[in-house]
N, C-alpha and C. Protein backbone atom coordinates (compact mmCIF):
# COMPACT_ATOMS: atom_id res chain seq x y z
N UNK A 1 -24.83 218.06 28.70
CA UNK A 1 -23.40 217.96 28.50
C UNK A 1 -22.75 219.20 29.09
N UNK A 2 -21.37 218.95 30.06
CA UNK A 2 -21.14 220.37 30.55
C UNK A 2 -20.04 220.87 29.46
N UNK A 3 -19.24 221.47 30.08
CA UNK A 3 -18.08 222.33 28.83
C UNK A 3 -16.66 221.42 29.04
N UNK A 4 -16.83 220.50 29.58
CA UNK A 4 -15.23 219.19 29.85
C UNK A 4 -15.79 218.59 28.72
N UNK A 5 -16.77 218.41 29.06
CA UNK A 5 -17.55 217.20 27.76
C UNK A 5 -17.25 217.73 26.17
N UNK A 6 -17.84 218.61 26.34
CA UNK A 6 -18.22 219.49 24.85
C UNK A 6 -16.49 219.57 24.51
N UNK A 7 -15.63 220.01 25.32
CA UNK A 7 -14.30 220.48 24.94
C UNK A 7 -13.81 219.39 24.41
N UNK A 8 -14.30 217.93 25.01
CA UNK A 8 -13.36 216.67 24.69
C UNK A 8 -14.02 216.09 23.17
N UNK A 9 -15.35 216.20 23.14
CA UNK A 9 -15.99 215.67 22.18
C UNK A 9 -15.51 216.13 20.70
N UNK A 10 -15.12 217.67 20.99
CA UNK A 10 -14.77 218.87 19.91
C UNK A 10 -13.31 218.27 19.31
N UNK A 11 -12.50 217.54 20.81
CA UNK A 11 -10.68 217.83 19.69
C UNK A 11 -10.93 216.10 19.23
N UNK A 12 -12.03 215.57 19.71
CA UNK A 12 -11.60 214.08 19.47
C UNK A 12 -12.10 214.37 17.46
N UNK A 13 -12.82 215.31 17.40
CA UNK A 13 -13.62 215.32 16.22
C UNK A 13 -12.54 215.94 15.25
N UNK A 14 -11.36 216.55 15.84
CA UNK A 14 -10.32 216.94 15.25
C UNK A 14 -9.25 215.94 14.80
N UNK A 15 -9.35 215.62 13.40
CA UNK A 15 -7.79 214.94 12.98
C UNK A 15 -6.85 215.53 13.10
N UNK A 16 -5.75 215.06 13.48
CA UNK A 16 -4.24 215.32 12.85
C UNK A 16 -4.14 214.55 11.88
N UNK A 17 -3.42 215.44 10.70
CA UNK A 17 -2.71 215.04 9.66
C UNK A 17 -1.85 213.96 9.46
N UNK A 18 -1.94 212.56 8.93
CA UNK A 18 -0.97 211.50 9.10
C UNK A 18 0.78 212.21 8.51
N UNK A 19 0.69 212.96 7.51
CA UNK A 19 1.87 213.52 7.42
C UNK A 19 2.32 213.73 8.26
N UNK A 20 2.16 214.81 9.46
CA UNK A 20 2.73 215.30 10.16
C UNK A 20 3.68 214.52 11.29
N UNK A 21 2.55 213.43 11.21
CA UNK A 21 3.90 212.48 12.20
C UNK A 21 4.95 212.00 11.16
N UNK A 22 4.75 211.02 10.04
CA UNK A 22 5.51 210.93 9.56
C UNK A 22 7.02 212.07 9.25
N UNK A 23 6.51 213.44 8.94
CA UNK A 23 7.19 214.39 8.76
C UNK A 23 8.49 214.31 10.35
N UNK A 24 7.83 214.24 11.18
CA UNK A 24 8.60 214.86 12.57
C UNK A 24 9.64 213.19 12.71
N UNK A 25 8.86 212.06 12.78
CA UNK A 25 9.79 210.96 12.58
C UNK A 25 11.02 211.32 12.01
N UNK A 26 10.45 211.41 10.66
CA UNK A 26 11.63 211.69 9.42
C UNK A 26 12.89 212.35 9.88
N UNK A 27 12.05 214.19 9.97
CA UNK A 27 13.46 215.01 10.69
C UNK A 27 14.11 214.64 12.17
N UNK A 28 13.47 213.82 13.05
CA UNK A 28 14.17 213.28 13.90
C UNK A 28 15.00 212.32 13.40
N UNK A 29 14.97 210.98 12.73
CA UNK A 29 16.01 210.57 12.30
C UNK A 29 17.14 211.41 11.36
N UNK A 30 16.55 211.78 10.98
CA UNK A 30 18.32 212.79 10.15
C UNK A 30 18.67 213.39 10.85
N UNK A 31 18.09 214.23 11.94
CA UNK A 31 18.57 215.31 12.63
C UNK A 31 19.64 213.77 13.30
N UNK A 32 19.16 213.26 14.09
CA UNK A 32 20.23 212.15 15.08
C UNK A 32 21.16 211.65 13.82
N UNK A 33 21.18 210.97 12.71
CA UNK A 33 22.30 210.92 11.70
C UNK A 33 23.39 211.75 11.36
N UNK A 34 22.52 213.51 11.36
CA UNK A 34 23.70 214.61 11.16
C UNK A 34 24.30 214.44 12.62
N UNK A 35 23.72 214.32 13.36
CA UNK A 35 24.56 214.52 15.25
C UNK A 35 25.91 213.25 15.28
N UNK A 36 25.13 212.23 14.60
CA UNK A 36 25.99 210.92 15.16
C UNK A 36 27.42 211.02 14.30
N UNK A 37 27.40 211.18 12.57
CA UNK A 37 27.95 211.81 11.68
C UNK A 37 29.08 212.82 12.00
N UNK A 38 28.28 213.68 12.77
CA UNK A 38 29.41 214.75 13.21
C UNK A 38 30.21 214.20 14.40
N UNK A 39 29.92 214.00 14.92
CA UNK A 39 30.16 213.08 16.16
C UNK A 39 31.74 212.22 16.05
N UNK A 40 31.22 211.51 14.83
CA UNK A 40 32.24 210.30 14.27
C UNK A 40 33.36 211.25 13.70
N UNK A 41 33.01 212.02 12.77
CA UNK A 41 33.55 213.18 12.49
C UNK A 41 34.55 213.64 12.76
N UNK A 42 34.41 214.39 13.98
CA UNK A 42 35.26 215.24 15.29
C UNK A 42 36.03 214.07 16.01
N UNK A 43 35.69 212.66 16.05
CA UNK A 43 36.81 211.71 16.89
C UNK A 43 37.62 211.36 15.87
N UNK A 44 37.30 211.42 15.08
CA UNK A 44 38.72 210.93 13.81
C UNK A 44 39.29 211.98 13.66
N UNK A 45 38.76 213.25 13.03
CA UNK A 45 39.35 214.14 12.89
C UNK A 45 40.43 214.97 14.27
N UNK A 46 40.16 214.54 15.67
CA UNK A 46 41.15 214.81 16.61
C UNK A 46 41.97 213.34 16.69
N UNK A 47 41.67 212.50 15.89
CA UNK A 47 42.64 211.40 16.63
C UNK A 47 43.48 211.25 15.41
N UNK A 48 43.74 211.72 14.25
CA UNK A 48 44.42 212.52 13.01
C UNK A 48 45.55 213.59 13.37
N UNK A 49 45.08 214.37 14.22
CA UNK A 49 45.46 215.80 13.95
C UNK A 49 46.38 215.99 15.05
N UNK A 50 47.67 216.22 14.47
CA UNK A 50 48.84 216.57 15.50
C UNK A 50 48.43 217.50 16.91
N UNK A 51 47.29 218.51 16.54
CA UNK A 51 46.79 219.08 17.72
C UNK A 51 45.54 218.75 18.58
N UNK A 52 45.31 217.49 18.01
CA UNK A 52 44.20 216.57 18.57
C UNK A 52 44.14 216.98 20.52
N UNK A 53 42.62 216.83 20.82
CA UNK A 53 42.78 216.84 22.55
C UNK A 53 43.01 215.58 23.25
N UNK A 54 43.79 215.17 24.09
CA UNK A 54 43.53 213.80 24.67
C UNK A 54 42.35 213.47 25.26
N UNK A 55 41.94 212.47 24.96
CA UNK A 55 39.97 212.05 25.38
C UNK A 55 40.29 211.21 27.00
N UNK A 56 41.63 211.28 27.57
CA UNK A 56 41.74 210.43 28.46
C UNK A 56 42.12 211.09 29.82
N UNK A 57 42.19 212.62 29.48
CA UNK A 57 42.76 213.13 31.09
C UNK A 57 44.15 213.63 30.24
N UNK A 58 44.50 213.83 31.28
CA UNK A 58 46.24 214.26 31.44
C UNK A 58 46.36 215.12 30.58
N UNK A 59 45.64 216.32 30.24
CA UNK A 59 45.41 217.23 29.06
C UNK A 59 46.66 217.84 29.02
N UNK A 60 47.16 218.11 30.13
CA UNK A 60 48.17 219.28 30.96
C UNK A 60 49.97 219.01 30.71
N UNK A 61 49.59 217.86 29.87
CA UNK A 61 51.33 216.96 29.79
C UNK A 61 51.45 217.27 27.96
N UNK A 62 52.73 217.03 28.42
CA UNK A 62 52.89 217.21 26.53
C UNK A 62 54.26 215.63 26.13
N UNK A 63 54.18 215.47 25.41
CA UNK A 63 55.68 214.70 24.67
C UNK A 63 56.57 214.96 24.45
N UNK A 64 57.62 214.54 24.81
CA UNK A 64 59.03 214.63 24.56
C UNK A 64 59.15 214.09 23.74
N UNK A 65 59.17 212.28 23.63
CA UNK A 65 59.70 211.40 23.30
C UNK A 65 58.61 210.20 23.08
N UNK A 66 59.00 209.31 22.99
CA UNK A 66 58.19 208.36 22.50
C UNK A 66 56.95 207.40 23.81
N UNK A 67 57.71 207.85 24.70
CA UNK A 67 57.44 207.39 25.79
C UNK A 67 57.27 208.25 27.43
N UNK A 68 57.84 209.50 26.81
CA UNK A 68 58.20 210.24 28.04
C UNK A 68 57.19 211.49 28.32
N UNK A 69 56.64 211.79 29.27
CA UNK A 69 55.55 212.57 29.18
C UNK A 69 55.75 213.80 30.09
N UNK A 70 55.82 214.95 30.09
CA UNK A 70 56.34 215.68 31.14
C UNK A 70 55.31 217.11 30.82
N UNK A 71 55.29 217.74 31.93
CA UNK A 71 54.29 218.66 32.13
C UNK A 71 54.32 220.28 31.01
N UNK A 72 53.16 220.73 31.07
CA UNK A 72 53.82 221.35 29.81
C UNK A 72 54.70 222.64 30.55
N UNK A 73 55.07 222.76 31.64
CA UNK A 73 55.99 224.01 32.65
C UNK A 73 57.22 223.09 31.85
N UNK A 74 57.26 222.29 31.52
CA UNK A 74 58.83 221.65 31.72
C UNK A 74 59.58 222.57 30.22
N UNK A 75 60.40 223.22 30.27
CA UNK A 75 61.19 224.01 29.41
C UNK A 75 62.40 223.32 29.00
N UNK A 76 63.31 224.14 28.22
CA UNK A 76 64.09 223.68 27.76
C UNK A 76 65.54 224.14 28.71
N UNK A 77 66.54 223.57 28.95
CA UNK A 77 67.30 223.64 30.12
C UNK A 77 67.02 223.31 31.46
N UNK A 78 65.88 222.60 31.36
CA UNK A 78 65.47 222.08 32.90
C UNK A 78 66.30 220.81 32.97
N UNK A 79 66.48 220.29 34.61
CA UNK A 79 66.88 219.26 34.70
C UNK A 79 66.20 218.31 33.57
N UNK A 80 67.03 217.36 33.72
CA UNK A 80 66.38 216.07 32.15
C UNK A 80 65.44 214.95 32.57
N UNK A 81 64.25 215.19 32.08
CA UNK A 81 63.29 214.05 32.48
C UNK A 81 63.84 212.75 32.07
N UNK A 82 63.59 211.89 32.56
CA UNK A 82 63.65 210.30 32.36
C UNK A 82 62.77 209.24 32.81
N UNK A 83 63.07 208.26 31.87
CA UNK A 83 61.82 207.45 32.14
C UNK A 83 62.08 206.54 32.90
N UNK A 84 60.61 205.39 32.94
CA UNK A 84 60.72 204.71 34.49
C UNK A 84 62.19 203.29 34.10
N UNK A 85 62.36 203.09 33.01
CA UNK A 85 63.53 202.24 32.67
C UNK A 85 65.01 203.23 33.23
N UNK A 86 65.27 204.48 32.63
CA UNK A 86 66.05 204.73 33.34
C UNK A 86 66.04 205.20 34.45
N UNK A 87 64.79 205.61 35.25
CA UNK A 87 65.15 205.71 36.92
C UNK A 87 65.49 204.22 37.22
N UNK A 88 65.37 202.87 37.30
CA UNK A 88 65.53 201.81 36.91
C UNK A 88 67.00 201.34 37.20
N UNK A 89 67.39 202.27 36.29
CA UNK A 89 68.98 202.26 35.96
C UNK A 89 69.58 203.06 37.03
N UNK A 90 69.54 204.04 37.57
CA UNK A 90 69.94 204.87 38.49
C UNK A 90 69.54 204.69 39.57
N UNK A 91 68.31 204.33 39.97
CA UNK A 91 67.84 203.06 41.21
C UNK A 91 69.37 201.89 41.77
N UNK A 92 69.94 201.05 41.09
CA UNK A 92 70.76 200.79 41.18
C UNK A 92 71.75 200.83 41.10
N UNK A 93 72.61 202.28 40.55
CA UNK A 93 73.53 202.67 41.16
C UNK A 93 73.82 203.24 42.67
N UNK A 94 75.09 203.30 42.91
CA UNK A 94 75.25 204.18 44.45
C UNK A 94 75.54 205.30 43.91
N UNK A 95 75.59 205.69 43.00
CA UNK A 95 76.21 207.11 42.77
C UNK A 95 74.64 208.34 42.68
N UNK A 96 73.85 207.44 42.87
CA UNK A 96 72.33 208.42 42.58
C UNK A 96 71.77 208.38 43.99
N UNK A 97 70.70 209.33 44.11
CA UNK A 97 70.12 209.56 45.35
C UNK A 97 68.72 210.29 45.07
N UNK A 98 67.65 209.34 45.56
CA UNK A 98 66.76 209.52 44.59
C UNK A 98 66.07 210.34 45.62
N UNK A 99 65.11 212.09 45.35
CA UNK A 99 64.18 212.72 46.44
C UNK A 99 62.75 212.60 46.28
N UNK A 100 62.21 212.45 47.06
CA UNK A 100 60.70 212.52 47.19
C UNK A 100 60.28 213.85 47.35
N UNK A 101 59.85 214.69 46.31
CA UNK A 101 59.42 215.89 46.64
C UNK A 101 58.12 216.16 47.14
N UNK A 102 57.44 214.83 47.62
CA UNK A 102 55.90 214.62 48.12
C UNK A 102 55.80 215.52 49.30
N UNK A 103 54.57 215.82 50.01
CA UNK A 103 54.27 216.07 51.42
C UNK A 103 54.78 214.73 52.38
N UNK A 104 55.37 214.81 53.60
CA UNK A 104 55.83 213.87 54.35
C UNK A 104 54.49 213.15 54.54
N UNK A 105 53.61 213.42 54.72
CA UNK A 105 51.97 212.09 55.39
C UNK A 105 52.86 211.61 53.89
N UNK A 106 52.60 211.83 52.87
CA UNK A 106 52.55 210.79 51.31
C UNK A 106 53.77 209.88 51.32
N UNK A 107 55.01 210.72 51.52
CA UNK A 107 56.00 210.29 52.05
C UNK A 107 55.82 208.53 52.55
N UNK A 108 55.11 208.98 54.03
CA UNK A 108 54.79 208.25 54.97
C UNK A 108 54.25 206.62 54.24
N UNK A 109 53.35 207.04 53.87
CA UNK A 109 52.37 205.75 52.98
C UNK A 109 53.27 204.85 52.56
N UNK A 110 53.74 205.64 51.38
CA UNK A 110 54.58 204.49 50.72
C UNK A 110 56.00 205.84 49.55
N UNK A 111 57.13 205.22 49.12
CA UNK A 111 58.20 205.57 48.93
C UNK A 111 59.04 205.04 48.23
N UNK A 112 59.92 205.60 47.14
CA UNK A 112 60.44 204.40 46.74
C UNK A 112 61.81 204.17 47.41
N UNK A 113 62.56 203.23 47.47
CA UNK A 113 63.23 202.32 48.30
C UNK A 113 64.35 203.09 48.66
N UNK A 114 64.77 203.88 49.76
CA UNK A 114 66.09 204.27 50.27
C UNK A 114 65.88 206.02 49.79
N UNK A 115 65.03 206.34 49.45
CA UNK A 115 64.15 208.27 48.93
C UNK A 115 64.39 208.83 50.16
N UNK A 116 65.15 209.92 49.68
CA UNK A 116 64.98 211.13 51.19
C UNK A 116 63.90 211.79 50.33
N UNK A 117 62.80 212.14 51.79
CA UNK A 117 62.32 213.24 51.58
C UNK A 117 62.29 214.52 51.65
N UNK A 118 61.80 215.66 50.55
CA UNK A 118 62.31 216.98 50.35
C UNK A 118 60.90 217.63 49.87
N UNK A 119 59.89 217.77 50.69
CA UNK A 119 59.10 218.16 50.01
C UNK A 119 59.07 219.84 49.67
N UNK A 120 58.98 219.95 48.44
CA UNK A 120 59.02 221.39 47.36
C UNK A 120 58.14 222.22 48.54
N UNK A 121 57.05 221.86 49.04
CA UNK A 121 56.06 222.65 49.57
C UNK A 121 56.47 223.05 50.71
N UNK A 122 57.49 222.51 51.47
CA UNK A 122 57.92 222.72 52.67
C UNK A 122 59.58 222.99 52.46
N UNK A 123 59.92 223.26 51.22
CA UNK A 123 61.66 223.61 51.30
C UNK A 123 62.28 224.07 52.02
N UNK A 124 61.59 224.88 52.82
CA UNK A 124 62.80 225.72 53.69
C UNK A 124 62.63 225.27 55.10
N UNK A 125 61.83 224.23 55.33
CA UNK A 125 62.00 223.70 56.44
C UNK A 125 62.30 222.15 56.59
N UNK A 126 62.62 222.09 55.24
CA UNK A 126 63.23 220.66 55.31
C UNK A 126 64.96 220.63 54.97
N UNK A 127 64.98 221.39 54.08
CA UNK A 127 66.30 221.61 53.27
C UNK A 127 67.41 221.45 54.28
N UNK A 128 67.08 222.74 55.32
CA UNK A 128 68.53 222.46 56.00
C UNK A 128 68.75 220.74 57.03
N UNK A 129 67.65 220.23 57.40
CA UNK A 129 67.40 219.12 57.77
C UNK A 129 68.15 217.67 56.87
N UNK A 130 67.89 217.59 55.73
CA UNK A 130 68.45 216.82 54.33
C UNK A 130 69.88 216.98 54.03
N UNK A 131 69.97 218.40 53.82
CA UNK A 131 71.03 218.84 52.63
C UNK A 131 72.19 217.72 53.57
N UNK A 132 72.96 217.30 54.27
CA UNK A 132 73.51 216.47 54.40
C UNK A 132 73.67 214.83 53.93
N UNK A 133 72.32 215.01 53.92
CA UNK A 133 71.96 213.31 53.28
C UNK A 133 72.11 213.37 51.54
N UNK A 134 72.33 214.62 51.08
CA UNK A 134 72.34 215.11 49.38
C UNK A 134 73.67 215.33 49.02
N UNK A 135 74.65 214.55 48.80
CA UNK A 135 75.83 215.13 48.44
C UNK A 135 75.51 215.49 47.03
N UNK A 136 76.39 217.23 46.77
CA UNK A 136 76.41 217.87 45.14
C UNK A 136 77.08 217.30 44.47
N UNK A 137 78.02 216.33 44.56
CA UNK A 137 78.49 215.21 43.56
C UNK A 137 77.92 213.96 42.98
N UNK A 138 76.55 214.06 43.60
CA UNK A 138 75.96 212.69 43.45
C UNK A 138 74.70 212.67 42.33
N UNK A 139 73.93 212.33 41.92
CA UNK A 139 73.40 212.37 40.62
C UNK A 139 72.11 212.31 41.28
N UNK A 140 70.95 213.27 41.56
CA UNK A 140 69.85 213.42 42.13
C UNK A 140 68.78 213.40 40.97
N UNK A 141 67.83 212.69 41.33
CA UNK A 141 66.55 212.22 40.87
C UNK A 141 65.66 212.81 41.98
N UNK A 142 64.64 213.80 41.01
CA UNK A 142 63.64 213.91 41.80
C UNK A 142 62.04 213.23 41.56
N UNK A 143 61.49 213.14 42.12
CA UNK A 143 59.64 212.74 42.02
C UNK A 143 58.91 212.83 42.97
N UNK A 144 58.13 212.98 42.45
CA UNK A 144 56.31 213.60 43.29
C UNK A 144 55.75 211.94 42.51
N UNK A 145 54.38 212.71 42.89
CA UNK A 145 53.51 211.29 42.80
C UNK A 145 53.11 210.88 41.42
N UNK A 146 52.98 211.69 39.99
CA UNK A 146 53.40 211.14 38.21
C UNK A 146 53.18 212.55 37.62
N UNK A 147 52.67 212.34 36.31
CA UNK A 147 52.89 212.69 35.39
C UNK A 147 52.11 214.35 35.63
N UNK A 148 51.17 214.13 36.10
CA UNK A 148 50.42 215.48 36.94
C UNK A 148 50.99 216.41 37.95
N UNK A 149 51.86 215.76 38.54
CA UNK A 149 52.74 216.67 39.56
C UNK A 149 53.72 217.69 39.08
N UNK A 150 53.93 218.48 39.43
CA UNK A 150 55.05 219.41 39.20
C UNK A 150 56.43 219.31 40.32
N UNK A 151 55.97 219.03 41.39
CA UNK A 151 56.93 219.42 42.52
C UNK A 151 57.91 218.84 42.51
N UNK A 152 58.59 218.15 41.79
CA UNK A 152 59.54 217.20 41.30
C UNK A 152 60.52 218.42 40.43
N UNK A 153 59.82 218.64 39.41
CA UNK A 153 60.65 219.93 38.71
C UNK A 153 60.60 221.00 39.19
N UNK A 154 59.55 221.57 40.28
CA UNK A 154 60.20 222.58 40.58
C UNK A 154 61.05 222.47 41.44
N UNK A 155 61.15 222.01 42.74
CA UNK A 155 62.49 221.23 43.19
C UNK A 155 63.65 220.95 42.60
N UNK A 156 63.61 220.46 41.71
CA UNK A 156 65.07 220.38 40.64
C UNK A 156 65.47 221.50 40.52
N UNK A 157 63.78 222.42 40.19
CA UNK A 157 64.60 223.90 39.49
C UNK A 157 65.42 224.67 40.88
N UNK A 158 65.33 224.12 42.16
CA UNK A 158 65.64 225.27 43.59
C UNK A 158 66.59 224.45 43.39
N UNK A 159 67.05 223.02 43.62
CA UNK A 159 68.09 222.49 44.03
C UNK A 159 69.36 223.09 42.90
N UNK A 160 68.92 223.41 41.73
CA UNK A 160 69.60 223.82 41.13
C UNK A 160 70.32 225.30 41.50
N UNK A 161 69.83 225.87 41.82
CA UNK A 161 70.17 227.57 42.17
C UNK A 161 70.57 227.19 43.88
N UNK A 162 70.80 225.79 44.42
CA UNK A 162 71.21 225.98 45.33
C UNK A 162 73.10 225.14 45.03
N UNK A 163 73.22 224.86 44.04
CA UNK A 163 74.35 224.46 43.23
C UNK A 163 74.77 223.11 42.87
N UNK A 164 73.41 222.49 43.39
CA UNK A 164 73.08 221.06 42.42
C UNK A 164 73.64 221.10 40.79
N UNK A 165 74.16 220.05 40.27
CA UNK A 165 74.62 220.29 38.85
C UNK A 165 73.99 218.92 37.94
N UNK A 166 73.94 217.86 39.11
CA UNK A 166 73.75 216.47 38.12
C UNK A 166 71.93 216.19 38.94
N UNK A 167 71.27 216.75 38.10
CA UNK A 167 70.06 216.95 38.34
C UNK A 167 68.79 215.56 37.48
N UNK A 168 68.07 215.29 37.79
CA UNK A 168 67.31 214.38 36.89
C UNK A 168 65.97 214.29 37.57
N UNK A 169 64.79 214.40 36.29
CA UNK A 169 63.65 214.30 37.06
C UNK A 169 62.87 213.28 36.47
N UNK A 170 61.92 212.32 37.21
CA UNK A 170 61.39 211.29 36.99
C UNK A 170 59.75 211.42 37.22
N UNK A 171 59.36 211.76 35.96
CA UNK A 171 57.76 212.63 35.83
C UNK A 171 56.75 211.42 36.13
N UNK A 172 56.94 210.10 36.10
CA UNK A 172 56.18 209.26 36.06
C UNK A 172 55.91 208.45 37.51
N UNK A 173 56.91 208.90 38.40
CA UNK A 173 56.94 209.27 39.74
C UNK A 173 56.80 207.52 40.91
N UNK A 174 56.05 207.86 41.87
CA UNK A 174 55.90 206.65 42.85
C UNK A 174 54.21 206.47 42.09
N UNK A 175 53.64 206.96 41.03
CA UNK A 175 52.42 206.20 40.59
C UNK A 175 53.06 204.95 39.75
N UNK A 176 54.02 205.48 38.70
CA UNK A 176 54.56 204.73 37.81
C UNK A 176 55.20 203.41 38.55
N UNK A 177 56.21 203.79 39.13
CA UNK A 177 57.33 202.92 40.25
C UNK A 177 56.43 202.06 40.91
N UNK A 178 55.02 202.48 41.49
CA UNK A 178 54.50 201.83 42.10
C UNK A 178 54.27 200.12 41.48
N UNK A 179 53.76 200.83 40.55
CA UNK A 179 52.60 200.31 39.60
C UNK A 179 53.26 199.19 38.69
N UNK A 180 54.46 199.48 38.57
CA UNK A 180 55.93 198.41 37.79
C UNK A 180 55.98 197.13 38.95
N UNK A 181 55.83 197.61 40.27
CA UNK A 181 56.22 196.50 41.40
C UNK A 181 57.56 196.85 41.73
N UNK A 182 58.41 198.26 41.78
CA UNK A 182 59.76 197.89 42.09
C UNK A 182 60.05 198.24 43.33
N UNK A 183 61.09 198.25 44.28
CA UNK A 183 61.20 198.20 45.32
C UNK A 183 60.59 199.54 46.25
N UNK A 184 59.59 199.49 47.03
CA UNK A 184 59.52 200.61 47.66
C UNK A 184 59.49 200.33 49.30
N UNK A 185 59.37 201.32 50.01
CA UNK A 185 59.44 201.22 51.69
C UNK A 185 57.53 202.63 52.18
N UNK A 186 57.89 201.67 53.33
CA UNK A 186 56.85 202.62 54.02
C UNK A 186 57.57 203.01 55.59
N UNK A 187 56.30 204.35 55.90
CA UNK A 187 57.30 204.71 57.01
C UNK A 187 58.10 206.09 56.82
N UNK A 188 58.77 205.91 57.97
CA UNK A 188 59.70 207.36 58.00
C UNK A 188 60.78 207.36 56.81
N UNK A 189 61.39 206.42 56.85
CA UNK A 189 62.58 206.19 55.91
C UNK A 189 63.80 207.41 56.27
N UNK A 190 63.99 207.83 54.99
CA UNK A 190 64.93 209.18 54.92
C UNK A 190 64.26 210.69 55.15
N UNK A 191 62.96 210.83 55.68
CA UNK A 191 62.72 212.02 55.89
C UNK A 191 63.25 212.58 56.83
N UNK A 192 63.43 214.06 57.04
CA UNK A 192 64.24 214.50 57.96
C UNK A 192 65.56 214.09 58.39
């Protein structure tokens, strides 16, 4: 017999303890009970709690309103968010003029219906190009692409310090608009 032999012959001659499995079973099931337990735990207890995390994305937005979701930069004295019912409403007036604060390619894709574009990222080389198509008497709506974008409000916030007064921003954007089915264009449209 060599020493593979002798070594194998030796542990086969060795029991393990039937406890011991039983034992490790055991604390594996409770251990996974306390995990699952806690688990259940922590989703009720955040879906309870006024400071709960959202489990769905969009961590970065906060509530206004019942319906209205706007970024948490958005302060108090900023132009006034509104929702996709009242862009809706101001869509069909003539007295509004709605901006695309997108990059022009996004622009390009798709738009909602009769939007000059103004993109925030490129202001100073679009602005003087536009500002004709923007009368300061007219009731301006801005949007980027939803609820994740900023460039919509910060835009509001320049158009404002450029002596814009009837300001409005629409946080839910050409994702929302899209996504309703309401009128949009592709193409150049009102850029430049």
């Amino acid at each position: 017999m060599d020493d593979g032999t002798a070594v194998m012959e030796f542990m086969r001659g060795i029991e393990k303890p039937k406890h011991m499995n039983r034992n490790f079973s055991s604390m594996f099931f409770k251990a996974t009970g306390i995990i699952i337990f806690a688990f259940i735990l922590a989703l009720s207890y955040n879906s309870l709690s006024d400071r709960g995390i959202s489990l769905k994305g969009a961590w970065s937005n906060k509530i206004l309103s019942d319906s209205l979701i706007v970024p948490y930069s958005y302060q108090k004295g900023d132009p006034q968010a509104i929702t996709l019912s009242e862009a809706m409403m101001e869509f069909q007036s003539s007295n509004t003029i709605f901006l695309d604060a997108r990059l022009e390619f996004d622009y390009r894709q798709g738009h909602i219906k009769g939007a000059v574009n103004l993109p925030y990222e490129e202001f100073d080389e679009f602005y003087p190009k536009v500002a004709p198509k923007i009368a300061k008497d007219k009731i301006i709506v801005a949007y980027c692409d939803g609820t994740e974008c900023e460039s919509s409000l910060l835009l509001a916030r320049v158009l404002r310090e450029e002596g814009y007064q009837y300001l409005k921003v629409f946080f839910g954007g050409w994702a929302e608009w899209e996504k309703a089915g309401l009128p949009i264009e592709k193409g150049e449209g009102n850029s430049k």
